[in-house]
PDB file of N, CA and C in Angstrom:
ATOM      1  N   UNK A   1      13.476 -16.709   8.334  1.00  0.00           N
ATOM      2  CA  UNK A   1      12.624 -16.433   9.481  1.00  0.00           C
ATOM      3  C   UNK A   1      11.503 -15.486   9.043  1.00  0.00           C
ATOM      4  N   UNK A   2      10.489 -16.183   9.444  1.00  0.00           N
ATOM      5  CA  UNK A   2       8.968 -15.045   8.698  1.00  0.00           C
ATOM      6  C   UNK A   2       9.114 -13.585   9.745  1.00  0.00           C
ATOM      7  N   UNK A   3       8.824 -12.208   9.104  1.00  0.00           N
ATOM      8  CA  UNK A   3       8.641 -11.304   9.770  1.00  0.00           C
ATOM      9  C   UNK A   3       7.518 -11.171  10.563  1.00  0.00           C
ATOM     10  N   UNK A   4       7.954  -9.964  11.568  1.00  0.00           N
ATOM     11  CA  UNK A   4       7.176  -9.897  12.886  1.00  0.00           C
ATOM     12  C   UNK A   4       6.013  -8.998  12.168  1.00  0.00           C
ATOM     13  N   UNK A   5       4.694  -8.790  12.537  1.00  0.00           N
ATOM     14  CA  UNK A   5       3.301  -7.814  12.417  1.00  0.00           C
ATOM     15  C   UNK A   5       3.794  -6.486  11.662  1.00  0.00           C
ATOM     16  N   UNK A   6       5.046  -5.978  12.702  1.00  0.00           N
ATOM     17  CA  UNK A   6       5.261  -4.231  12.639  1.00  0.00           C
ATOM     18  C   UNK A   6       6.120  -4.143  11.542  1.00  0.00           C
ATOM     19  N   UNK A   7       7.129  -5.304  10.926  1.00  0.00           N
ATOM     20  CA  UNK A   7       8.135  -5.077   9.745  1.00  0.00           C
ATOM     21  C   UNK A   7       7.029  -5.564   8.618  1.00  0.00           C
ATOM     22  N   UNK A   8       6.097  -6.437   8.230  1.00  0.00           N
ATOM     23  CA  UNK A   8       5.220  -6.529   7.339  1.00  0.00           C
ATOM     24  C   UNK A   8       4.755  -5.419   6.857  1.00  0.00           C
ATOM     25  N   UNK A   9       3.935  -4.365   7.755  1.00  0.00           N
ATOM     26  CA  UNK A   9       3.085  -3.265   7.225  1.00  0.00           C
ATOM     27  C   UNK A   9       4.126  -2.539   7.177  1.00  0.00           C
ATOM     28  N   UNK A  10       5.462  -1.939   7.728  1.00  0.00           N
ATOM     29  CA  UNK A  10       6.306  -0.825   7.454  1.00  0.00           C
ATOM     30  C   UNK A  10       6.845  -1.361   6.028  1.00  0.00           C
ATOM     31  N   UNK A  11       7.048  -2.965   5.862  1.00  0.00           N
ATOM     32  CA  UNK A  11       7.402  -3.330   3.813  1.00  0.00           C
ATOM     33  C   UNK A  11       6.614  -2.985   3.523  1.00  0.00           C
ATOM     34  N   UNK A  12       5.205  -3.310   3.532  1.00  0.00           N
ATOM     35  CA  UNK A  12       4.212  -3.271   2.537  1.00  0.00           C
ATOM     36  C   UNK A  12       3.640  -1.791   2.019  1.00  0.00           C
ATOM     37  N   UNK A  13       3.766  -0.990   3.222  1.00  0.00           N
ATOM     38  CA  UNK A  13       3.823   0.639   3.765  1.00  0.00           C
ATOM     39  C   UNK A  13       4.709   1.261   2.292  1.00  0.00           C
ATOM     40  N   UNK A  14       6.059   0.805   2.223  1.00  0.00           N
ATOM     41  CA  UNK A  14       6.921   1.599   1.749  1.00  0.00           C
ATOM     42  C   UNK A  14       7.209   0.904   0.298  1.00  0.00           C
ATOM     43  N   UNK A  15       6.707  -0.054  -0.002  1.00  0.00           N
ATOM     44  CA  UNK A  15       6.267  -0.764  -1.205  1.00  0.00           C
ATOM     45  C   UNK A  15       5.618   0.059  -1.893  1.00  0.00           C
ATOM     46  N   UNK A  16       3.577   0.175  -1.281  1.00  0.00           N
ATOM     47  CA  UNK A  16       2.800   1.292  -1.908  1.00  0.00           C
ATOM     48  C   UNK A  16       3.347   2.757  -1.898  1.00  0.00           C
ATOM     49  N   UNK A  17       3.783   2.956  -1.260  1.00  0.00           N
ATOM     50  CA  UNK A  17       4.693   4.329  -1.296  1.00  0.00           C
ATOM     51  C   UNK A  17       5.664   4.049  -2.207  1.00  0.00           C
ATOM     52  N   UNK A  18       6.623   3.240  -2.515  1.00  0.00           N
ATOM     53  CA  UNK A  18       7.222   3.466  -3.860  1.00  0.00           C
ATOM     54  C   UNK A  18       6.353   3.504  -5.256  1.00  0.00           C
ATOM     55  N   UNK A  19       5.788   2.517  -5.710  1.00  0.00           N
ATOM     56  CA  UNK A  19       4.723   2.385  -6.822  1.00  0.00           C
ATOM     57  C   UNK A  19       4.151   3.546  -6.568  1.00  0.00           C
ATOM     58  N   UNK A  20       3.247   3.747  -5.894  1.00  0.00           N
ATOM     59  CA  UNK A  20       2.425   5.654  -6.018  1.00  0.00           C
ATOM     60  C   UNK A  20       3.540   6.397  -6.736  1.00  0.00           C
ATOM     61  N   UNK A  21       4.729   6.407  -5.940  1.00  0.00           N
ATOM     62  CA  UNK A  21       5.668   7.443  -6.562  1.00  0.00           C
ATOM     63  C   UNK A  21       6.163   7.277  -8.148  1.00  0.00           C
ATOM     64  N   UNK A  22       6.135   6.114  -8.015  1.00  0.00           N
ATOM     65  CA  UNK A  22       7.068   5.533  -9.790  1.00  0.00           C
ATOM     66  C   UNK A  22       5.652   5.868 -10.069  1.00  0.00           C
ATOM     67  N   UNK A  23       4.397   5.838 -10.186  1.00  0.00           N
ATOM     68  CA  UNK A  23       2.921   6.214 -10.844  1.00  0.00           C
ATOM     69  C   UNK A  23       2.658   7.897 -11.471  1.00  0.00           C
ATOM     70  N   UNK A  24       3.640   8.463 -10.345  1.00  0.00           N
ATOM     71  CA  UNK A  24       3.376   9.783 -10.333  1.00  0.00           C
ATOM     72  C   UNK A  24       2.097  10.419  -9.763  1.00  0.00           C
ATOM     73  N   UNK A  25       1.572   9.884  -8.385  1.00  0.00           N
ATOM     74  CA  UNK A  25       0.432  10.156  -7.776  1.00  0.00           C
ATOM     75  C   UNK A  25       0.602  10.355  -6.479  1.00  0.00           C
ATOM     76  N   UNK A  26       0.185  11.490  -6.360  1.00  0.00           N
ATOM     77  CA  UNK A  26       0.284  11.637  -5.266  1.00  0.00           C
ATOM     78  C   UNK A  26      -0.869  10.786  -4.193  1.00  0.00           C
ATOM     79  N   UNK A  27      -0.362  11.092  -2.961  1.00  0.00           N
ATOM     80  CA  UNK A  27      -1.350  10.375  -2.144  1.00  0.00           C
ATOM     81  C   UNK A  27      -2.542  10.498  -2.014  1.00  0.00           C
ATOM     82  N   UNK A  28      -3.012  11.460  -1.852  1.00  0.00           N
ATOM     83  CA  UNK A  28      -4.718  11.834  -2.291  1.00  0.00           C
ATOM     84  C   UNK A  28      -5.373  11.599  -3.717  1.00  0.00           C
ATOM     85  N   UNK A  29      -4.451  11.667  -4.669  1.00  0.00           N
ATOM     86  CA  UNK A  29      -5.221  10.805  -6.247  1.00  0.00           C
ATOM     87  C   UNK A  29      -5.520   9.441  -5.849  1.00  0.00           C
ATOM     88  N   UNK A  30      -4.148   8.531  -5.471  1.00  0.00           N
ATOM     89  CA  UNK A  30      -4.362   7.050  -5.401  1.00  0.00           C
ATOM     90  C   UNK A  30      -5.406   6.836  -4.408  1.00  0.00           C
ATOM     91  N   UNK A  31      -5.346   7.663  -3.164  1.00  0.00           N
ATOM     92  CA  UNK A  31      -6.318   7.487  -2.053  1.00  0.00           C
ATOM     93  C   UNK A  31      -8.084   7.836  -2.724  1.00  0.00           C
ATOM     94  N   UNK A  32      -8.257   8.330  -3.574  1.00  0.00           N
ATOM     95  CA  UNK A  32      -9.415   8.727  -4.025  1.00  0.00           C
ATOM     96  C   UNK A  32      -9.857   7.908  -4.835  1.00  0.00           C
ATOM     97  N   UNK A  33      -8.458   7.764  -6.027  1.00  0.00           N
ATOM     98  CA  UNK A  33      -8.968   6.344  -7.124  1.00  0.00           C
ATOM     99  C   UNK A  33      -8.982   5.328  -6.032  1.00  0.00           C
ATOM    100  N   UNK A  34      -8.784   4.749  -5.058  1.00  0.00           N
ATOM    101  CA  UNK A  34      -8.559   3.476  -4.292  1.00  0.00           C
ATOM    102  C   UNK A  34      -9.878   3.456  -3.503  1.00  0.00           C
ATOM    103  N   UNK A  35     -10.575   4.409  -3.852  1.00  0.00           N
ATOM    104  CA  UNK A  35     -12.127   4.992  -2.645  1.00  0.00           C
ATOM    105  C   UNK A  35     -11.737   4.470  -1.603  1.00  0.00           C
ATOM    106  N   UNK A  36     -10.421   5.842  -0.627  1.00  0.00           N
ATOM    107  CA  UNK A  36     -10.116   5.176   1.210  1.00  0.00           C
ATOM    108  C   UNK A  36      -9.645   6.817   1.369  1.00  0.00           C
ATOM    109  N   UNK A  37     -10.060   7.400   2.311  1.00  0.00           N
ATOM    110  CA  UNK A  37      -9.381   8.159   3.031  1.00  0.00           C
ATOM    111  C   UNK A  37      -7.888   8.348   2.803  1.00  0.00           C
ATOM    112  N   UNK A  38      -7.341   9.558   2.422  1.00  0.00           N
ATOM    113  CA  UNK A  38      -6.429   9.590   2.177  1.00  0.00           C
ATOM    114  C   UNK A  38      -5.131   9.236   3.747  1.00  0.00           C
ATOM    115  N   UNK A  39      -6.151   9.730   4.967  1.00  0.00           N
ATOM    116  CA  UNK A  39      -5.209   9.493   6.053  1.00  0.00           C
ATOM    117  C   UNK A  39      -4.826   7.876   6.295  1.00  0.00           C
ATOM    118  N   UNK A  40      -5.797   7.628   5.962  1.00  0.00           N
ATOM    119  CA  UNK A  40      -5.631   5.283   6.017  1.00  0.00           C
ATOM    120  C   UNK A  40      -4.818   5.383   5.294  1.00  0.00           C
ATOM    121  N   UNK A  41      -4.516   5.720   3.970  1.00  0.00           N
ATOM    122  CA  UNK A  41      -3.587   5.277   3.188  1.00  0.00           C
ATOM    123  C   UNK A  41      -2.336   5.675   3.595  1.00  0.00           C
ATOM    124  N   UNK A  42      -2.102   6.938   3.721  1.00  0.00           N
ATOM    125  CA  UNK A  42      -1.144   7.626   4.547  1.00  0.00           C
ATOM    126  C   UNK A  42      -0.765   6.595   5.781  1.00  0.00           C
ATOM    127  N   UNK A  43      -1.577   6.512   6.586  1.00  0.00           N
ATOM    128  CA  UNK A  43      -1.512   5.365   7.820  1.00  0.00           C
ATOM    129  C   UNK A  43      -0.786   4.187   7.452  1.00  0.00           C
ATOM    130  N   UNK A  44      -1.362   3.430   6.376  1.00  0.00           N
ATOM    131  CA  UNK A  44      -0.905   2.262   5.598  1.00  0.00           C
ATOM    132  C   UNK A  44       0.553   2.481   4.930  1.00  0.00           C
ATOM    133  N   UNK A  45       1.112   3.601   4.315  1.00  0.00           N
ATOM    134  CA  UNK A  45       2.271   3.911   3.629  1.00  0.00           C
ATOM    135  C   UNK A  45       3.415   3.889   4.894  1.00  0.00           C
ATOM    136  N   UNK A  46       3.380   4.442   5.673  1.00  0.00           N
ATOM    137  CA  UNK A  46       3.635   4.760   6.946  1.00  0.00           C
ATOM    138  C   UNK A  46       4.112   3.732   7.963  1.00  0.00           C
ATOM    139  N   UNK A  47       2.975   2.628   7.579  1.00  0.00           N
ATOM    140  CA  UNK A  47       3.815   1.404   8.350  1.00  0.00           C
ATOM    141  C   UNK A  47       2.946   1.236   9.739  1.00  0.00           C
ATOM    142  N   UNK A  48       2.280   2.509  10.364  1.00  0.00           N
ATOM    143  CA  UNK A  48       1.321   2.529  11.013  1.00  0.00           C
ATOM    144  C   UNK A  48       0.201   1.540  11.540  1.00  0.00           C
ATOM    145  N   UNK A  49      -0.113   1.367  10.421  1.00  0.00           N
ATOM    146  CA  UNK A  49      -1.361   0.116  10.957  1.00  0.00           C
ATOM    147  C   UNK A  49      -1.142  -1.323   9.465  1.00  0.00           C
ATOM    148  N   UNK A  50      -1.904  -2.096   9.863  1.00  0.00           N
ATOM    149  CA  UNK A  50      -1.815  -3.396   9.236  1.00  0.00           C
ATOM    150  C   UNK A  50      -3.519  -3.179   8.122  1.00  0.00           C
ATOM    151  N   UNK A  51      -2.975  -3.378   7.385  1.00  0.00           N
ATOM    152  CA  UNK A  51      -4.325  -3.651   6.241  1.00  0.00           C
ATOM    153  C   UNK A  51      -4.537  -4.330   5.755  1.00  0.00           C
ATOM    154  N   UNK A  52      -5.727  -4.699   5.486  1.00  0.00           N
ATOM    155  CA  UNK A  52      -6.502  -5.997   4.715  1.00  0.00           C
ATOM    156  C   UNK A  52      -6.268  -5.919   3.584  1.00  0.00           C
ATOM    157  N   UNK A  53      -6.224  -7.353   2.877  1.00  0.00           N
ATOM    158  CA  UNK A  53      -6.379  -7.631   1.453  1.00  0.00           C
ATOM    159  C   UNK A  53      -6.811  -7.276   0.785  1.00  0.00           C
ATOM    160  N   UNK A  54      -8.255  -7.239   1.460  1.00  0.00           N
ATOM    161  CA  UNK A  54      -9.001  -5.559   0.426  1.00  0.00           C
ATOM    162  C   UNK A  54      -8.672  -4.543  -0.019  1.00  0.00           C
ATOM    163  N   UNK A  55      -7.897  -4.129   1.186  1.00  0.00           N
ATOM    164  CA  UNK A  55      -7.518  -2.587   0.651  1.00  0.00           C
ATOM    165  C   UNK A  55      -6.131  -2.786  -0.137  1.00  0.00           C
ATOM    166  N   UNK A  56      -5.844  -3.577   0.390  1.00  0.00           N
ATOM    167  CA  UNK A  56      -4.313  -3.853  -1.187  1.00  0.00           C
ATOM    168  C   UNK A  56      -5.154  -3.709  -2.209  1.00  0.00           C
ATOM    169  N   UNK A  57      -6.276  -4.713  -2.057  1.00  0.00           N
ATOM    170  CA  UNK A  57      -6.822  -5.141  -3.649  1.00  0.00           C
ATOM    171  C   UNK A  57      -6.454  -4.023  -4.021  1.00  0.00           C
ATOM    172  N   UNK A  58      -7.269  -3.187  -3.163  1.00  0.00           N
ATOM    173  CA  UNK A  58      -8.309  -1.902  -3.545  1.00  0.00           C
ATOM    174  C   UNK A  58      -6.864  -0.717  -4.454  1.00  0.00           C
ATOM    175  N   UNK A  59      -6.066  -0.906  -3.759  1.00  0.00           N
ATOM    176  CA  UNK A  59      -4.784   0.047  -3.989  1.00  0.00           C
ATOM    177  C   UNK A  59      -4.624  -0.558  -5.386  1.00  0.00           C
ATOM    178  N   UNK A  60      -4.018  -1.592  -5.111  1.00  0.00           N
ATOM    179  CA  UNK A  60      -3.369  -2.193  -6.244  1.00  0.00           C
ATOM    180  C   UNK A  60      -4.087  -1.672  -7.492  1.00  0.00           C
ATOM    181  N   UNK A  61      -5.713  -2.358  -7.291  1.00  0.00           N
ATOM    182  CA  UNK A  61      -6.194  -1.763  -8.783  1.00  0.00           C
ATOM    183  C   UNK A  61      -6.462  -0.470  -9.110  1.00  0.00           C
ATOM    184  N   UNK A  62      -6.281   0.305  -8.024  1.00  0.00           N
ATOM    185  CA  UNK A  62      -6.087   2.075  -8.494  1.00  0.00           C
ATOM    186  C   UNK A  62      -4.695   2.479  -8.907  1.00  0.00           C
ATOM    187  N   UNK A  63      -3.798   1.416  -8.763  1.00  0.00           N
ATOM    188  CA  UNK A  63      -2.349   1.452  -9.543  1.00  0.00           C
ATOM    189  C   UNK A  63      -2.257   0.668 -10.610  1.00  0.00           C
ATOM    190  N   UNK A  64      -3.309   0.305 -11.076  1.00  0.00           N
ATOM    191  CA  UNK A  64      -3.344  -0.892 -12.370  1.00  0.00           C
ATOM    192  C   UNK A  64      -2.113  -1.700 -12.318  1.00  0.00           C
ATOM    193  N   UNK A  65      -2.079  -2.730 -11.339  1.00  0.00           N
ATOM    194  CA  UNK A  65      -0.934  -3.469 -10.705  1.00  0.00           C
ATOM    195  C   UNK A  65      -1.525  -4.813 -10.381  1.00  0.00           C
ATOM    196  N   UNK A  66      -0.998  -6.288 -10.301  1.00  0.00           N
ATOM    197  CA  UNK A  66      -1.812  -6.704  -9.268  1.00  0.00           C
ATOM    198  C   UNK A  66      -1.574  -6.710  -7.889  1.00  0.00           C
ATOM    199  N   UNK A  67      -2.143  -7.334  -7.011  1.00  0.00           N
ATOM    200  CA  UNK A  67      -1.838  -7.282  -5.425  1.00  0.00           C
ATOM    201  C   UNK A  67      -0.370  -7.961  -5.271  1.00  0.00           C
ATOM    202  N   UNK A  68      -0.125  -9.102  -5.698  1.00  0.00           N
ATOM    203  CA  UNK A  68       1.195  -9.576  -6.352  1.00  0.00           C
ATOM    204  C   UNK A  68       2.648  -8.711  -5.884  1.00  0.00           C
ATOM    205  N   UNK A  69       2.208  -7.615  -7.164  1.00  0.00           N
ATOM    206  CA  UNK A  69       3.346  -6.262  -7.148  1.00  0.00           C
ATOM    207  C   UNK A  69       3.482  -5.833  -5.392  1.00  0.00           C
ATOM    208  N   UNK A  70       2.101  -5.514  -4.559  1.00  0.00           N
ATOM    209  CA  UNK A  70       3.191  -4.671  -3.451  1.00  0.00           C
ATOM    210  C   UNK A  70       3.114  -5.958  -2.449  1.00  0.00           C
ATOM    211  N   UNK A  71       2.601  -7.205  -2.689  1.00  0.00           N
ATOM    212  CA  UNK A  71       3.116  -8.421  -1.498  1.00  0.00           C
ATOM    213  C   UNK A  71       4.507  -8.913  -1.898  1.00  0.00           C
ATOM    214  N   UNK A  72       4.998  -8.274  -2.779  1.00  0.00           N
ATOM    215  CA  UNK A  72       6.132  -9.196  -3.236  1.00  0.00           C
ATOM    216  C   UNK A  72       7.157  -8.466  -2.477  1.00  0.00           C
ATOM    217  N   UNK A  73       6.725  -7.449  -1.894  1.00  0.00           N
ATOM    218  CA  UNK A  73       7.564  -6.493  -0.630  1.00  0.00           C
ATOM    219  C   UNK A  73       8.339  -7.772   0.173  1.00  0.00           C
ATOM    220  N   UNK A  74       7.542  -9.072   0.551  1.00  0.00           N
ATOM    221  CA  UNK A  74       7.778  -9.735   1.403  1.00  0.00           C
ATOM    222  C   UNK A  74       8.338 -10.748   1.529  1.00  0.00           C
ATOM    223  N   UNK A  75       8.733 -10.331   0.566  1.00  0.00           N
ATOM    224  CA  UNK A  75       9.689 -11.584  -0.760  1.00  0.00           C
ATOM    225  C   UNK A  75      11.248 -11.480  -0.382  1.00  0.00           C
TER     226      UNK A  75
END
């Protein structure tokens, strides 16, 4: 059964929140290398709000990862 809106971004949320952590970065490095507000990202880790592909991109390649790594949350 495909997940609902609010369990997508709380995986995908706690996905980038693991990788940051296995990176050793805190949230304001990745949020800075990722050029986003550290509170969006925070927002995004959080489960809070739903984010675009972009800003995965955007994460992902400030974790030298591909987008791949945190969609596979959904796996």
């Amino acid at each position: 059964m495909p997940h609902n809106k609010d369990t997508v971004a709380k995986l995908i949320g706690m996905r980038i929140r693991q990788l940051r952590m296995d990176s050793h970065l805190t949230l304001e490095t990745l949020a800075f290398n990722a050029d986003m507000d550290y509170t969006q990202l925070s927002r995004i880790e959080l489960g809070k709000i739903n984010t675009s592909i972009f800003q995965i991109h955007k994460i992902a390649s400030a974790l030298e990862i591909s987008s791949s790594d945190i969609l596979n949350a959904l796996d």
